[in-house]
C-alpha atoms as a PDB file:
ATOM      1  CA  UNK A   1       0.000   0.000   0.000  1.00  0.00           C
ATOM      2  CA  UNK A   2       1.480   3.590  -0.712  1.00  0.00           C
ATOM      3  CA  UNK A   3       1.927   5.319   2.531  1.00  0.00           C
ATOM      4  CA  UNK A   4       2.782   9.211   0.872  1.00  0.00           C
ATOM      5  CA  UNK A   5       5.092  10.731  -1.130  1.00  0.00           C
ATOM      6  CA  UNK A   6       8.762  10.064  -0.365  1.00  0.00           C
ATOM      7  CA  UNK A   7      10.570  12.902  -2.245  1.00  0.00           C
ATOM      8  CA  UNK A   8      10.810  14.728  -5.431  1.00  0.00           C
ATOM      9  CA  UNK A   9      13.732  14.566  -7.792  1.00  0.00           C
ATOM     10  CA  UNK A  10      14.483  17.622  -9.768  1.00  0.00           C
ATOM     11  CA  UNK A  11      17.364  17.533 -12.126  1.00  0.00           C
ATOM     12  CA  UNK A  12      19.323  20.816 -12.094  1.00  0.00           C
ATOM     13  CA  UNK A  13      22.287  22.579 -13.497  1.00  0.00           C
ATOM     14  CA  UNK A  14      24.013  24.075 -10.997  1.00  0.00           C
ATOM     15  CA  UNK A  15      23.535  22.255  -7.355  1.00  0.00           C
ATOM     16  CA  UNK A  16      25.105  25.093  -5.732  1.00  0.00           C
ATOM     17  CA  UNK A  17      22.720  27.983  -7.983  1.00  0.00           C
ATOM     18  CA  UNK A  18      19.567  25.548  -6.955  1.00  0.00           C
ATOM     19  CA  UNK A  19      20.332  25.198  -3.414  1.00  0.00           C
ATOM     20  CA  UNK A  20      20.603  28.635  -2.979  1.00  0.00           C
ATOM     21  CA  UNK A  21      16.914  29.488  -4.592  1.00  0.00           C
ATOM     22  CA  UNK A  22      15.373  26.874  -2.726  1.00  0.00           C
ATOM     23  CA  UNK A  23      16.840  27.992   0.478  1.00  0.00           C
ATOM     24  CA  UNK A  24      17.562  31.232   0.626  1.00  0.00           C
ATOM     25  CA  UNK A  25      14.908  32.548  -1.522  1.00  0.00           C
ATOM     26  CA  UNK A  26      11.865  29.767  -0.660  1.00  0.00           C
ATOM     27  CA  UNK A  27      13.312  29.149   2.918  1.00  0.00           C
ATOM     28  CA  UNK A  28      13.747  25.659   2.799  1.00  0.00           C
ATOM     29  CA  UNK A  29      16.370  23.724   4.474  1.00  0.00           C
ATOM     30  CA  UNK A  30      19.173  21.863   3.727  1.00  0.00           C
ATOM     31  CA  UNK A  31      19.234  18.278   5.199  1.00  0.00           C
ATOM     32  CA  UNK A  32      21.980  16.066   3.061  1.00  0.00           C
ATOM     33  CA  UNK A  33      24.589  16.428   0.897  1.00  0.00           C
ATOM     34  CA  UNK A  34      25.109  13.425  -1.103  1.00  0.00           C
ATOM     35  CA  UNK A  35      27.430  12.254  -4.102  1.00  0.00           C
ATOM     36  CA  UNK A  36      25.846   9.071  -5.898  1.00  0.00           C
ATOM     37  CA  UNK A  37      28.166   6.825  -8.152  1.00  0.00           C
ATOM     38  CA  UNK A  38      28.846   3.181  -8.733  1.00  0.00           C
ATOM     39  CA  UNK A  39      26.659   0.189  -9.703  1.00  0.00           C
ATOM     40  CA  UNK A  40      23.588   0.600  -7.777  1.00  0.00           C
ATOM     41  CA  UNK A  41      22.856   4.111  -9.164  1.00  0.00           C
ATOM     42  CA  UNK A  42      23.528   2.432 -12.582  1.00  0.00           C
ATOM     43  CA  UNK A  43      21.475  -0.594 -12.287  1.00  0.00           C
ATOM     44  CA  UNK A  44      18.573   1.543 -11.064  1.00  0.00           C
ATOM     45  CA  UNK A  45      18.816   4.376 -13.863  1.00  0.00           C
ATOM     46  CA  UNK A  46      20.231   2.534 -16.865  1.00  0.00           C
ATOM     47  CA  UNK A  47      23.251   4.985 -17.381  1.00  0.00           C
ATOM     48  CA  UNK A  48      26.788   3.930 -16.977  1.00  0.00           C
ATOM     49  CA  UNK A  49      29.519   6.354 -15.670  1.00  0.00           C
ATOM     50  CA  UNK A  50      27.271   7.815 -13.435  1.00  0.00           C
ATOM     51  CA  UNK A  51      28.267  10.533 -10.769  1.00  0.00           C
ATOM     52  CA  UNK A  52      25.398  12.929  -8.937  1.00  0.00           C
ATOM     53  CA  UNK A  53      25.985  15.357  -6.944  1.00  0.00           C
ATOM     54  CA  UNK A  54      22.988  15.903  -4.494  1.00  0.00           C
ATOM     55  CA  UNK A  55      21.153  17.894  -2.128  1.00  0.00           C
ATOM     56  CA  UNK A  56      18.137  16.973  -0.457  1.00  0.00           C
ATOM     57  CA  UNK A  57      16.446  20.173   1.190  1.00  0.00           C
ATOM     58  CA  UNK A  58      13.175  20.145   2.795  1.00  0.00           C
ATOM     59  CA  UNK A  59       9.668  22.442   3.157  1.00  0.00           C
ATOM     60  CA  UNK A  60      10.130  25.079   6.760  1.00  0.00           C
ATOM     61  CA  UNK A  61       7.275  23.221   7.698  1.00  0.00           C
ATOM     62  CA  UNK A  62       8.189  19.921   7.024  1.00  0.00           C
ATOM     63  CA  UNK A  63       6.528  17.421   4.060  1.00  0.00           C
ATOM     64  CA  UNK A  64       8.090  16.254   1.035  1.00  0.00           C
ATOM     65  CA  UNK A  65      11.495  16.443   0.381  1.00  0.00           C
ATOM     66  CA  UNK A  66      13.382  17.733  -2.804  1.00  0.00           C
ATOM     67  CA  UNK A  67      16.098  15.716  -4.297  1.00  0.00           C
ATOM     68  CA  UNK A  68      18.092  18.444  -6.165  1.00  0.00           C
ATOM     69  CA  UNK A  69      20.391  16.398  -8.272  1.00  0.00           C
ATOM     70  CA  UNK A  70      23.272  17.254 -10.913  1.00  0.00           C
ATOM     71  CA  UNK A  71      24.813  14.831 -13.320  1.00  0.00           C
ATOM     72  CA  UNK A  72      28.400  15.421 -13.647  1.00  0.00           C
ATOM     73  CA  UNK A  73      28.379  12.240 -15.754  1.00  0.00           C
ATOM     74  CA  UNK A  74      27.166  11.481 -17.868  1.00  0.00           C
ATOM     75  CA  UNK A  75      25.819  14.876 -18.611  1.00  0.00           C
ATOM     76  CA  UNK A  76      21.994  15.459 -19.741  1.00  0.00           C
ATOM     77  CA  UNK A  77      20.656  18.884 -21.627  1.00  0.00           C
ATOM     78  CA  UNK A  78      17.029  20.434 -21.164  1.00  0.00           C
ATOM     79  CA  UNK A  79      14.564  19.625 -23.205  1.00  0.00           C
ATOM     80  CA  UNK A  80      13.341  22.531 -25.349  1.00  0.00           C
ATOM     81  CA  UNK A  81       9.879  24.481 -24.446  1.00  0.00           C
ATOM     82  CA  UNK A  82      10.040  22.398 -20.899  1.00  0.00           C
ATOM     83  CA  UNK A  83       8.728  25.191 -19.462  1.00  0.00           C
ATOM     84  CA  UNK A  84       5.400  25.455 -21.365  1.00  0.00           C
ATOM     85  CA  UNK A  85       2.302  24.705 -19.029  1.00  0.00           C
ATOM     86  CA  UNK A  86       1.293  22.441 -21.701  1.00  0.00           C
ATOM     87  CA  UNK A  87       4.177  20.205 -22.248  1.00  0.00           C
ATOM     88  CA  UNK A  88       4.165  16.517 -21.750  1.00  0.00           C
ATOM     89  CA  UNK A  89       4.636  14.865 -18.484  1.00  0.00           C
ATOM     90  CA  UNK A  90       5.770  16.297 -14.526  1.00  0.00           C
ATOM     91  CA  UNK A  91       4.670  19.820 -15.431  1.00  0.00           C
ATOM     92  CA  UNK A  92       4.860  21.663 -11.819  1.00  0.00           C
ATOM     93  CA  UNK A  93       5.116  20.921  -8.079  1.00  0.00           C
ATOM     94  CA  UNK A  94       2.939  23.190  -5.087  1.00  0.00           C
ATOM     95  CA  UNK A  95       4.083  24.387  -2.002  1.00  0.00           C
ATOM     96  CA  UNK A  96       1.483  25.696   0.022  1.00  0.00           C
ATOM     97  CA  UNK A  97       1.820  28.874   1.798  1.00  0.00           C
ATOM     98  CA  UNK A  98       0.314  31.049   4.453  1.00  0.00           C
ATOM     99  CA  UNK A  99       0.733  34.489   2.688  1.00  0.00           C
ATOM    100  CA  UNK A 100       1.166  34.876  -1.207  1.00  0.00           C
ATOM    101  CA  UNK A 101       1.353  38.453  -1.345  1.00  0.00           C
ATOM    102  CA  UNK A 102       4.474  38.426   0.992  1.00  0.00           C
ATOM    103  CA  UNK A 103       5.839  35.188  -0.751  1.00  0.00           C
ATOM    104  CA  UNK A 104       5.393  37.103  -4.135  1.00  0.00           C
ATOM    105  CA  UNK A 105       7.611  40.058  -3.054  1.00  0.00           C
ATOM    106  CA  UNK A 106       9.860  38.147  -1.747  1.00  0.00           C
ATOM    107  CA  UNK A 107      10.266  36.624  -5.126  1.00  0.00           C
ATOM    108  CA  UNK A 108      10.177  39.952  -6.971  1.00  0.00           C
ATOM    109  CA  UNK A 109      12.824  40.925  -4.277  1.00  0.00           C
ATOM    110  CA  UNK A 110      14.956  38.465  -5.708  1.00  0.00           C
ATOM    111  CA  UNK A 111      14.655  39.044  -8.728  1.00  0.00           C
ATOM    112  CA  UNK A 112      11.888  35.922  -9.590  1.00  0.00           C
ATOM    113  CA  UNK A 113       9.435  36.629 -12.582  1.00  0.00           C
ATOM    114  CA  UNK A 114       5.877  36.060 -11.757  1.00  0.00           C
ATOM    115  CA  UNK A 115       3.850  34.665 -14.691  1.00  0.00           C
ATOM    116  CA  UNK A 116       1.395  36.698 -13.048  1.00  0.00           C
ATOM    117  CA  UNK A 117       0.111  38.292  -9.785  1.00  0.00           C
ATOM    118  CA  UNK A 118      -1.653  35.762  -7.238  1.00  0.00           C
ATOM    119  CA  UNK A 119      -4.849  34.805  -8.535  1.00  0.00           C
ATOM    120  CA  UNK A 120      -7.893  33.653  -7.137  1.00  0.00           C
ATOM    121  CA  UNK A 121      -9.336  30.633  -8.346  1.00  0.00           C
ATOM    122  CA  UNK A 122     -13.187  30.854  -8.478  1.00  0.00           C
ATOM    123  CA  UNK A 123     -15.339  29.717  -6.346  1.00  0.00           C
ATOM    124  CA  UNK A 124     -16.971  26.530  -8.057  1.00  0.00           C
ATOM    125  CA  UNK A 125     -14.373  25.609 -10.157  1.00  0.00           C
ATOM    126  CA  UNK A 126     -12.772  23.150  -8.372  1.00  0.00           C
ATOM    127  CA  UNK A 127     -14.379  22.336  -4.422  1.00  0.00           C
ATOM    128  CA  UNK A 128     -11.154  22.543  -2.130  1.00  0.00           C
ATOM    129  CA  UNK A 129     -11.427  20.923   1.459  1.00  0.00           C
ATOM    130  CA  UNK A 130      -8.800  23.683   2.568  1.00  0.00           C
ATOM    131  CA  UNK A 131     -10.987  26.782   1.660  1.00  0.00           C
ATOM    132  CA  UNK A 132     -10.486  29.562  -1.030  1.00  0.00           C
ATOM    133  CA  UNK A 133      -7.095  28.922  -2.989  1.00  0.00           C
ATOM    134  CA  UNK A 134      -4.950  31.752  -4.204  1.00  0.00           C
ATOM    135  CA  UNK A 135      -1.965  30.660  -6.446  1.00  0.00           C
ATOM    136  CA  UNK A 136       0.629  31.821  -8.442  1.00  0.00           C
ATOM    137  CA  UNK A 137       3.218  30.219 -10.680  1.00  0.00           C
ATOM    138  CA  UNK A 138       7.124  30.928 -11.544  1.00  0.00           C
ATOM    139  CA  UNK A 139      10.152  29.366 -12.782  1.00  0.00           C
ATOM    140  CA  UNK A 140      12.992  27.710 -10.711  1.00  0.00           C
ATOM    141  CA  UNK A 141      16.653  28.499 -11.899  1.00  0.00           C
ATOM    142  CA  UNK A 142      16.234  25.339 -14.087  1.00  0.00           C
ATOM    143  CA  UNK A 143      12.793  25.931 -15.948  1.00  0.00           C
ATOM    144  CA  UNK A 144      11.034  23.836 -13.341  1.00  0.00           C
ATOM    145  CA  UNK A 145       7.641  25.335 -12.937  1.00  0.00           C
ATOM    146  CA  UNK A 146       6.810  26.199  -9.033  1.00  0.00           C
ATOM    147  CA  UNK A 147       3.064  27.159  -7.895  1.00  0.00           C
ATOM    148  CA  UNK A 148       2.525  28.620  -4.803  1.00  0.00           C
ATOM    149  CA  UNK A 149      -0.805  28.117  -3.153  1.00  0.00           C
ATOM    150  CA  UNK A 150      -2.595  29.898  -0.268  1.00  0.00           C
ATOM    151  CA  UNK A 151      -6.007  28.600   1.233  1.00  0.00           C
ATOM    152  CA  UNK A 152      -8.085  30.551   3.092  1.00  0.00           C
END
């Protein structure tokens, strides 16, 4: 039986440039530094000469983990228009929060591009058991899409 969600996995660039956002910028913290090489990492991925370098930080109050992980080998590329709502496959990840509006300057403090303002999603729409939901999207240092969601 599935008990929850273990962690996510987000393939990045630059470990250092990602650890940064997520934790200086989203306030999440750090919990493991890891390097991952050698057969078992193989055998479970199907690449050879494989060596990740990753960092596992967490939600300030506490969930699912992030696996922030960069190949140094073998090396893999972006795909193109991966940012596109509509693309194919894992499109975006939500981290709830208590205040957007202070969440979205602290973003535009740092220099984040909103693809909008928080907006409100109508009442009716979808029925959440948490109340009202206010969200907002933007774009981790990697293309990943983020939404941030408030419930009131």
């Amino acid at each position: 039986m599935i008990q929850g969600i273990d962690h996510l996995n987000l393939v990045v660039s630059d470990l250092a440039r990602s650890v940064r956002f997520y934790t200086e910028v989203l306030g999440f913290r750090k919990t493991a530094d890891v390097t991952m090489e050698g057969a078992w990492i193989e055998t479970i991925i199907g690449l050879r000469g494989v060596k990740g370098l990753v960092a596992f930080v967490e939600p300030p109050g506490g969930g699912t983990r992030i696996e922030l992980l960069q190949y140094v080998t073998p090396a893999g590329a972006a795909l193109p228009d991966n940012s596109r709502a509509n693309t194919l496959g894992l499109r975006h990840f939500a981290l709830r929060v208590d205040d957007i509006a202070a969440m979205a300057a602290r973003l535009r403090a740092a220099g984040v591009t909103l693809f909008s303002d928080p907006v409100k999603v109508p009442r009716g729409v979808v029925r959440f058991a948490a109340g009202d939901k206010t969200l907002l999207y933007f774009l981790d240092p990697d293309g990943v899409i983020v939404e941030l969601a408030e419930y009131r």
